[in-house]
C-alpha atoms as a PDB file:
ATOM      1  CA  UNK A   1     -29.775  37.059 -72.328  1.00  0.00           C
ATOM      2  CA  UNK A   2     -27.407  35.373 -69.433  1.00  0.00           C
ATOM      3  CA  UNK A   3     -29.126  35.586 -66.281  1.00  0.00           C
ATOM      4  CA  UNK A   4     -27.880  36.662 -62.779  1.00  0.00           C
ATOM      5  CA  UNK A   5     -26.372  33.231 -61.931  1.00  0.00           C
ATOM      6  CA  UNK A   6     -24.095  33.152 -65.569  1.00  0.00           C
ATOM      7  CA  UNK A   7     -20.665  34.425 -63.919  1.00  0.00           C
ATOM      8  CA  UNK A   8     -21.239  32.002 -61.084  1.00  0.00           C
ATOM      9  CA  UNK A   9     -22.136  28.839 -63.748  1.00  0.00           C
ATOM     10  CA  UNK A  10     -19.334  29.937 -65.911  1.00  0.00           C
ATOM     11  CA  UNK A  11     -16.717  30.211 -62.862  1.00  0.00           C
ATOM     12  CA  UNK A  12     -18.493  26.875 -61.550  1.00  0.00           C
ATOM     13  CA  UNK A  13     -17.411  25.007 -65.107  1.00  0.00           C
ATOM     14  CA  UNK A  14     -14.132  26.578 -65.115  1.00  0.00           C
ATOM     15  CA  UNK A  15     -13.120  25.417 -61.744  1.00  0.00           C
ATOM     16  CA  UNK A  16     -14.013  22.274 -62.601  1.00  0.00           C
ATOM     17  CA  UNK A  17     -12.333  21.557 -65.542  1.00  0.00           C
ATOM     18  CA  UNK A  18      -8.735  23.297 -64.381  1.00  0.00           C
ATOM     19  CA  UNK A  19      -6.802  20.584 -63.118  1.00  0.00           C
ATOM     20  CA  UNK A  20      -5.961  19.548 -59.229  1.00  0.00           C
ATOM     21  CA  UNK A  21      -2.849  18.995 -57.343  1.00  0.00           C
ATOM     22  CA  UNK A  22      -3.973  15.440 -57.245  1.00  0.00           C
ATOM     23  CA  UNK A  23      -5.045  14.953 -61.210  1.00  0.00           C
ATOM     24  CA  UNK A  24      -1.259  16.500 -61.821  1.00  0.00           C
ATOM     25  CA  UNK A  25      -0.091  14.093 -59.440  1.00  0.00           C
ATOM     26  CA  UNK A  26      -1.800  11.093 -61.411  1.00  0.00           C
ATOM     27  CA  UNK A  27      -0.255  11.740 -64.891  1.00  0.00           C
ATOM     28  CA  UNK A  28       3.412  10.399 -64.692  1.00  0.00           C
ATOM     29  CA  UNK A  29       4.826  12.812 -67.414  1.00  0.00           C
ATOM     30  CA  UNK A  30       3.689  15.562 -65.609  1.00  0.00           C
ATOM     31  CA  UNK A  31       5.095  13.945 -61.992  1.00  0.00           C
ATOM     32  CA  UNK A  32       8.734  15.258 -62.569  1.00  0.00           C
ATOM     33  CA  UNK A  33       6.994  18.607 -62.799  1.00  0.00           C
ATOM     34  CA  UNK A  34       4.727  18.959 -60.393  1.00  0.00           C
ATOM     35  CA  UNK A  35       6.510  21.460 -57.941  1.00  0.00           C
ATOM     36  CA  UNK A  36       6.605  23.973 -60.757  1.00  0.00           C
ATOM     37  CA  UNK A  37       2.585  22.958 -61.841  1.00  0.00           C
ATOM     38  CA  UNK A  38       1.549  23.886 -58.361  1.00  0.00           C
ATOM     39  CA  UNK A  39       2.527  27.432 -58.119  1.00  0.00           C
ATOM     40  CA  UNK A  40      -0.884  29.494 -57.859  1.00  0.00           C
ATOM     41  CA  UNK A  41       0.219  31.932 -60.505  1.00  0.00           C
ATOM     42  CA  UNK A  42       0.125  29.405 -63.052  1.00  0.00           C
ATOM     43  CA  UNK A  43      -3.738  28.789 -62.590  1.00  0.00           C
ATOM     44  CA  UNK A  44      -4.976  32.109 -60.994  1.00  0.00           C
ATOM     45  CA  UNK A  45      -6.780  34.862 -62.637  1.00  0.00           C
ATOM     46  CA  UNK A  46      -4.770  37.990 -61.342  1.00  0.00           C
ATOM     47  CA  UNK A  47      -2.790  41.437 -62.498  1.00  0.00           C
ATOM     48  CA  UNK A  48       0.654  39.950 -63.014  1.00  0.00           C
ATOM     49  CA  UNK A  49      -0.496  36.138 -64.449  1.00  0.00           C
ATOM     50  CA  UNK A  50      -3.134  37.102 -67.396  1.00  0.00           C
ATOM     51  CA  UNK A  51      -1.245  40.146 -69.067  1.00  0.00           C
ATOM     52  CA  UNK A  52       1.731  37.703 -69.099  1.00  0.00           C
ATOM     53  CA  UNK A  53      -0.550  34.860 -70.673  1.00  0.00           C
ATOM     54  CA  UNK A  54      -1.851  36.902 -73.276  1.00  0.00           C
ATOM     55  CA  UNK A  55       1.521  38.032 -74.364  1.00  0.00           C
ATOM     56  CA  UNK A  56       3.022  34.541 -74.119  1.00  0.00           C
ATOM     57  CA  UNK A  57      -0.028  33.121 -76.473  1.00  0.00           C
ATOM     58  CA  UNK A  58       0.418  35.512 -79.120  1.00  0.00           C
ATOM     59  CA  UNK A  59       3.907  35.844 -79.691  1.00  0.00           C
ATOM     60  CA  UNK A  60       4.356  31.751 -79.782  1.00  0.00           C
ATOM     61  CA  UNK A  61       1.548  31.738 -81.544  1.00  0.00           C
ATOM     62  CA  UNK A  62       2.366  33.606 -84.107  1.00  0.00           C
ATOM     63  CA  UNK A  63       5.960  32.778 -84.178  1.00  0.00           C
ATOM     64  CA  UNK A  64       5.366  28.856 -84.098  1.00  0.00           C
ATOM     65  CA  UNK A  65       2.520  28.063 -86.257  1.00  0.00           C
ATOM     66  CA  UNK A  66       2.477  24.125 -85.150  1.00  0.00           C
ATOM     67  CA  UNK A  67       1.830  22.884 -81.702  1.00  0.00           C
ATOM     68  CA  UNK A  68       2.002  26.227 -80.244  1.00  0.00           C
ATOM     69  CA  UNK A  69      -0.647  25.588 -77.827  1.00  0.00           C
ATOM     70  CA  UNK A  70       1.913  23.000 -75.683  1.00  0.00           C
ATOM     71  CA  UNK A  71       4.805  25.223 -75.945  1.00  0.00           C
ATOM     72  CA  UNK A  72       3.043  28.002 -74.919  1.00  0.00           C
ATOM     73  CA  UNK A  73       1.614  26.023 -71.954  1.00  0.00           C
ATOM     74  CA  UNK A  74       5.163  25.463 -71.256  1.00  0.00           C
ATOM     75  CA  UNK A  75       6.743  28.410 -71.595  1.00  0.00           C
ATOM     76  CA  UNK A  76       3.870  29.311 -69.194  1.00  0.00           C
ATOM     77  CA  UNK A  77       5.081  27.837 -66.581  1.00  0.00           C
ATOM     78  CA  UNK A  78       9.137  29.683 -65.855  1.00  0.00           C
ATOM     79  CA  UNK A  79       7.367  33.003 -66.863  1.00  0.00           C
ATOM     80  CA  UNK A  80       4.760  32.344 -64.301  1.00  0.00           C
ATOM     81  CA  UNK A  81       1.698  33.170 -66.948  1.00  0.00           C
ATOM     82  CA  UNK A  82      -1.731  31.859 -66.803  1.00  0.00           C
ATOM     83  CA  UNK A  83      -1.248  28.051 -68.337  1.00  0.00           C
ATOM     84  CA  UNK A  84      -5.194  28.072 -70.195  1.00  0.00           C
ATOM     85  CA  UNK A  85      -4.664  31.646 -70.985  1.00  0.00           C
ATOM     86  CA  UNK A  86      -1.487  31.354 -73.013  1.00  0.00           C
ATOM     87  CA  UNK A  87      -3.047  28.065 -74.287  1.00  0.00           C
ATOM     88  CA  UNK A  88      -6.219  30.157 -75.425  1.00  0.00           C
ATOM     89  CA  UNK A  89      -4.430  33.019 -76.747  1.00  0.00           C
ATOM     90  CA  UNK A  90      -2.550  31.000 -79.316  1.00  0.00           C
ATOM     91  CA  UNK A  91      -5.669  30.074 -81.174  1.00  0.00           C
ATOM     92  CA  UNK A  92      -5.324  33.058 -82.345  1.00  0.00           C
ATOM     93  CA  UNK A  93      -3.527  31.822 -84.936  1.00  0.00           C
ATOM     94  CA  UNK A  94      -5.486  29.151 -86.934  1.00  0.00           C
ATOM     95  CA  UNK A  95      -5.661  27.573 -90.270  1.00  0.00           C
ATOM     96  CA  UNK A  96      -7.942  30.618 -91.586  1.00  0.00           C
ATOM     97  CA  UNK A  97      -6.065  33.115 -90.692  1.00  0.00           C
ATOM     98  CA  UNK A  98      -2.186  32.313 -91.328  1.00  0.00           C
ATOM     99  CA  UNK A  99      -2.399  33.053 -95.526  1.00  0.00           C
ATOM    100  CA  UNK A 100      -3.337  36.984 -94.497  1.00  0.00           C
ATOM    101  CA  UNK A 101      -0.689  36.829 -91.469  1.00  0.00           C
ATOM    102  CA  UNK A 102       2.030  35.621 -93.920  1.00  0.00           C
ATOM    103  CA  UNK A 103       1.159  37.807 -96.642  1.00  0.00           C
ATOM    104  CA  UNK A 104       0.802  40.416 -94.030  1.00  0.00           C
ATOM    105  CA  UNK A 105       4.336  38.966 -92.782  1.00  0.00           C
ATOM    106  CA  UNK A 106       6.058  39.367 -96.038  1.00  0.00           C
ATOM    107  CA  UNK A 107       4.797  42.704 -96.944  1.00  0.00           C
ATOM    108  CA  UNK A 108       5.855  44.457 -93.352  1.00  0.00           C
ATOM    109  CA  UNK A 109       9.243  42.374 -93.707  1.00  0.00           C
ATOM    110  CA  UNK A 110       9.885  43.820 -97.530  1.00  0.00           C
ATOM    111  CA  UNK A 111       8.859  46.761 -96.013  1.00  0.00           C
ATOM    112  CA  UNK A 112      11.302  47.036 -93.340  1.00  0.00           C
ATOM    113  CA  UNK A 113      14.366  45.302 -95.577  1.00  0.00           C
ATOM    114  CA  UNK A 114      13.580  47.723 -98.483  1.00  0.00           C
ATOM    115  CA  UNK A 115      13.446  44.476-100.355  1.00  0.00           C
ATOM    116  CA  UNK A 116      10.661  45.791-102.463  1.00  0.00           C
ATOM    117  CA  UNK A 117      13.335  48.392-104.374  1.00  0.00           C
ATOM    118  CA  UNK A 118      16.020  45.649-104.604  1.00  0.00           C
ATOM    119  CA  UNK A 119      13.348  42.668-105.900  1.00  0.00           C
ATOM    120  CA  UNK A 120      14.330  39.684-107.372  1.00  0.00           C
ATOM    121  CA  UNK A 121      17.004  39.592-110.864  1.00  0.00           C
ATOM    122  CA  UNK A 122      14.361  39.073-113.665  1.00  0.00           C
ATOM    123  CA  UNK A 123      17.769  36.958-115.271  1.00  0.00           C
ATOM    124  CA  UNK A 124      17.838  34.865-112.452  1.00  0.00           C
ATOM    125  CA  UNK A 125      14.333  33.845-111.941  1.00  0.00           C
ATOM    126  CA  UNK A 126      14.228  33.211-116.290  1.00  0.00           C
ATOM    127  CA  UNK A 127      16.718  30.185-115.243  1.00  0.00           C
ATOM    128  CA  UNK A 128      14.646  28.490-113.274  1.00  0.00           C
ATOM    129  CA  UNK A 129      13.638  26.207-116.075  1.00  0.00           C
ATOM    130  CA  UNK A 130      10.880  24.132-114.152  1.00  0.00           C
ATOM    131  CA  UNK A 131       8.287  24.917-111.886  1.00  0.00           C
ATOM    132  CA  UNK A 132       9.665  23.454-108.732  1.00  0.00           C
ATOM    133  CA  UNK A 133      12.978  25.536-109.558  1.00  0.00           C
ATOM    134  CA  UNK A 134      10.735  28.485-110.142  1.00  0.00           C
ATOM    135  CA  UNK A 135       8.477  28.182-107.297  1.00  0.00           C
ATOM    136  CA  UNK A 136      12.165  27.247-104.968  1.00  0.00           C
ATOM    137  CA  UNK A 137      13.301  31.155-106.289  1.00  0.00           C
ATOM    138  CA  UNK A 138      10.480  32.763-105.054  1.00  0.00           C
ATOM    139  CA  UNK A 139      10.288  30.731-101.528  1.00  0.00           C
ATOM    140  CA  UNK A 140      14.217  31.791-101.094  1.00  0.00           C
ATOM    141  CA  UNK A 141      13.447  35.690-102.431  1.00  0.00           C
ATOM    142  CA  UNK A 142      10.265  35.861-100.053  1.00  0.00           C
ATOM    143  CA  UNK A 143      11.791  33.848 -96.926  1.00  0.00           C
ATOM    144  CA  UNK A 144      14.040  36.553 -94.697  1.00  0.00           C
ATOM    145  CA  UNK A 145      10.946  39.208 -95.705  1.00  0.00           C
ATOM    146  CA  UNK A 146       8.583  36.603 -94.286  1.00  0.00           C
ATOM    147  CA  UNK A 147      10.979  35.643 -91.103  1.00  0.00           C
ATOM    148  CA  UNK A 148      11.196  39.432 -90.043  1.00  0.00           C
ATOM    149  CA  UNK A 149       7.558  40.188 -90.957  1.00  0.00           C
ATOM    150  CA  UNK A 150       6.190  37.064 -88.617  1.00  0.00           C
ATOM    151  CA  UNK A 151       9.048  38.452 -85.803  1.00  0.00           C
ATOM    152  CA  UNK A 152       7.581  42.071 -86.271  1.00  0.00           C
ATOM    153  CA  UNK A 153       4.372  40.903 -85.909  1.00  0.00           C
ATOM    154  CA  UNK A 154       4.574  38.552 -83.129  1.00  0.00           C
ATOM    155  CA  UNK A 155       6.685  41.279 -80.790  1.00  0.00           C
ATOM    156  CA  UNK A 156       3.939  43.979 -81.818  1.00  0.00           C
ATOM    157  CA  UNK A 157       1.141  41.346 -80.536  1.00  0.00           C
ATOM    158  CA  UNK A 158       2.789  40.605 -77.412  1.00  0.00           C
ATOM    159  CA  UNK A 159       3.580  43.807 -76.514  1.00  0.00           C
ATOM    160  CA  UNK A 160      -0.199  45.110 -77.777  1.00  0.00           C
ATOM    161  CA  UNK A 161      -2.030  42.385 -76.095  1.00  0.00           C
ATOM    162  CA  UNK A 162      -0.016  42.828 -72.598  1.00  0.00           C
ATOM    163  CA  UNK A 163      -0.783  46.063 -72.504  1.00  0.00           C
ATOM    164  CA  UNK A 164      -4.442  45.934 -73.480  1.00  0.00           C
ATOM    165  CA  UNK A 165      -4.790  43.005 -71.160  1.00  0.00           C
ATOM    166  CA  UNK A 166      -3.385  45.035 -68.014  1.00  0.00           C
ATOM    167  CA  UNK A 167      -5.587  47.934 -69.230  1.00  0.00           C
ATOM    168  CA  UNK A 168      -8.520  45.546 -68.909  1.00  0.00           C
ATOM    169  CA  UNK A 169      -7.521  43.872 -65.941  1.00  0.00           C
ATOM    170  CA  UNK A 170      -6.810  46.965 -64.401  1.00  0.00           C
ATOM    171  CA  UNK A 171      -9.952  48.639 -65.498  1.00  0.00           C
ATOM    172  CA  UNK A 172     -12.285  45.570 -63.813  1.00  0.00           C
ATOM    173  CA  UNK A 173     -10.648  45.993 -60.231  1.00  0.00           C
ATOM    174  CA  UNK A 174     -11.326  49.015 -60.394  1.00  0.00           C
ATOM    175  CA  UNK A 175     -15.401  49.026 -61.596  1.00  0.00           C
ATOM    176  CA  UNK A 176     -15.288  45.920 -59.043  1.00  0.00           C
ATOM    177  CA  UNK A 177     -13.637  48.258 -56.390  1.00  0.00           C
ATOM    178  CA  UNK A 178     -16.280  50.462 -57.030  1.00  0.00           C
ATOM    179  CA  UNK A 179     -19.003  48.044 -56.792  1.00  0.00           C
ATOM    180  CA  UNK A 180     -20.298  48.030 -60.275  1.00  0.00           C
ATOM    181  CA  UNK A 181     -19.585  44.249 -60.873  1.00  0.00           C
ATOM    182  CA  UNK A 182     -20.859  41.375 -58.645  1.00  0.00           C
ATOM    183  CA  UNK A 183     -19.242  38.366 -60.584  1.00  0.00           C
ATOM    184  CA  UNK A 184     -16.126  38.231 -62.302  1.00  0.00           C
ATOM    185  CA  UNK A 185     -12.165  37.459 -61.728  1.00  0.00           C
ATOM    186  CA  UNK A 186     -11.122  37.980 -58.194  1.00  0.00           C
ATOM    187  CA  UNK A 187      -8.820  41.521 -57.992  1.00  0.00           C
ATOM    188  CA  UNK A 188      -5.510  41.426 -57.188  1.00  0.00           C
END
């Protein structure tokens, strides 16, 4: 059971491990960038910074299912989002669960193209003599299924996890404003 001193210890390791002007400063790929790493938004906790984060690190990470921890980080920084936030929320996505998001993916996209009444020509797929030709069909009948499913389902968890965050967000300040919470992100 975390004691009193938990949010304090937990805030204590955070700050610690977030990066300084001066450790920004020190890597020379991120020099040419610094001006833009320095803006407080970018590193904050607040209102405006975390809903934007958690939007950012779903939809590229559902979108981009390869190094979309770095381009979330920065796409994080022109949209003024929380950099470890959106670089959290795209864990999300992860080796266990991208076969249900895909199949997920290609169901909503039949779905939505009515592709499920026009299916594939038996005739067609009976040509594909091997099974690389074979298994080539069915990639090119499932891909524009899959490419609007993984779109459908990377605008609804943007949109569903900017709201909920704001909700949240919103919901602390006020228990906090209240007095209800000692410890915890600083209010806007």
């Amino acid at each position: 059971m975390p004691g009193p001193n938990e949010p304090s210890r937990f805030r204590a390791w955070i700050r610690r491990h977030i990066p300084s002007r001066e450790t920004i400063d020190s890597y020379r790929v991120l020099r040419p960038f610094a001006k833009q790493l320095r803006h407080p938004e970018l590193w904050h906790l607040n209102g405006r910074s975390v809903p934007r984060a958690v939007a950012l690190g779903l939809g590229v990470g559902v979108i981009i299912p390869f190094m979309h921890v770095i381009i979330a980080v920065i796409l994080a920084i022109p949209v003024r989002a929380n950099v470890a936030i959106a670089g959290a929320f795209t864990l999300v996505v992860n080796p266990l669960t991208i076969p249900p998001m895909y199949y997920a993916a290609y169901r909503i996209g039949s779905w939505e193209l009515h592709h499920d009444a026009l299916g594939p020509d038996p005739a067609a797929a009976q040509e594909a003599s091997s099974e690389l030709a074979l298994m080539l069909f069915w990639l090119h009948h499932a891909s524009g299924p899959i490419a609007l499913g993984i779109l459908t389902i990377a605008l609804s968890a943007a949109a569903g996890g900017y709201v909920v965050s704001a909700l949240a967000w919103r919901a602390w300040t006020l228990i906090r404003a209240r007095g209800g919470a000692a410890e915890g992100p600083p209010a806007d």
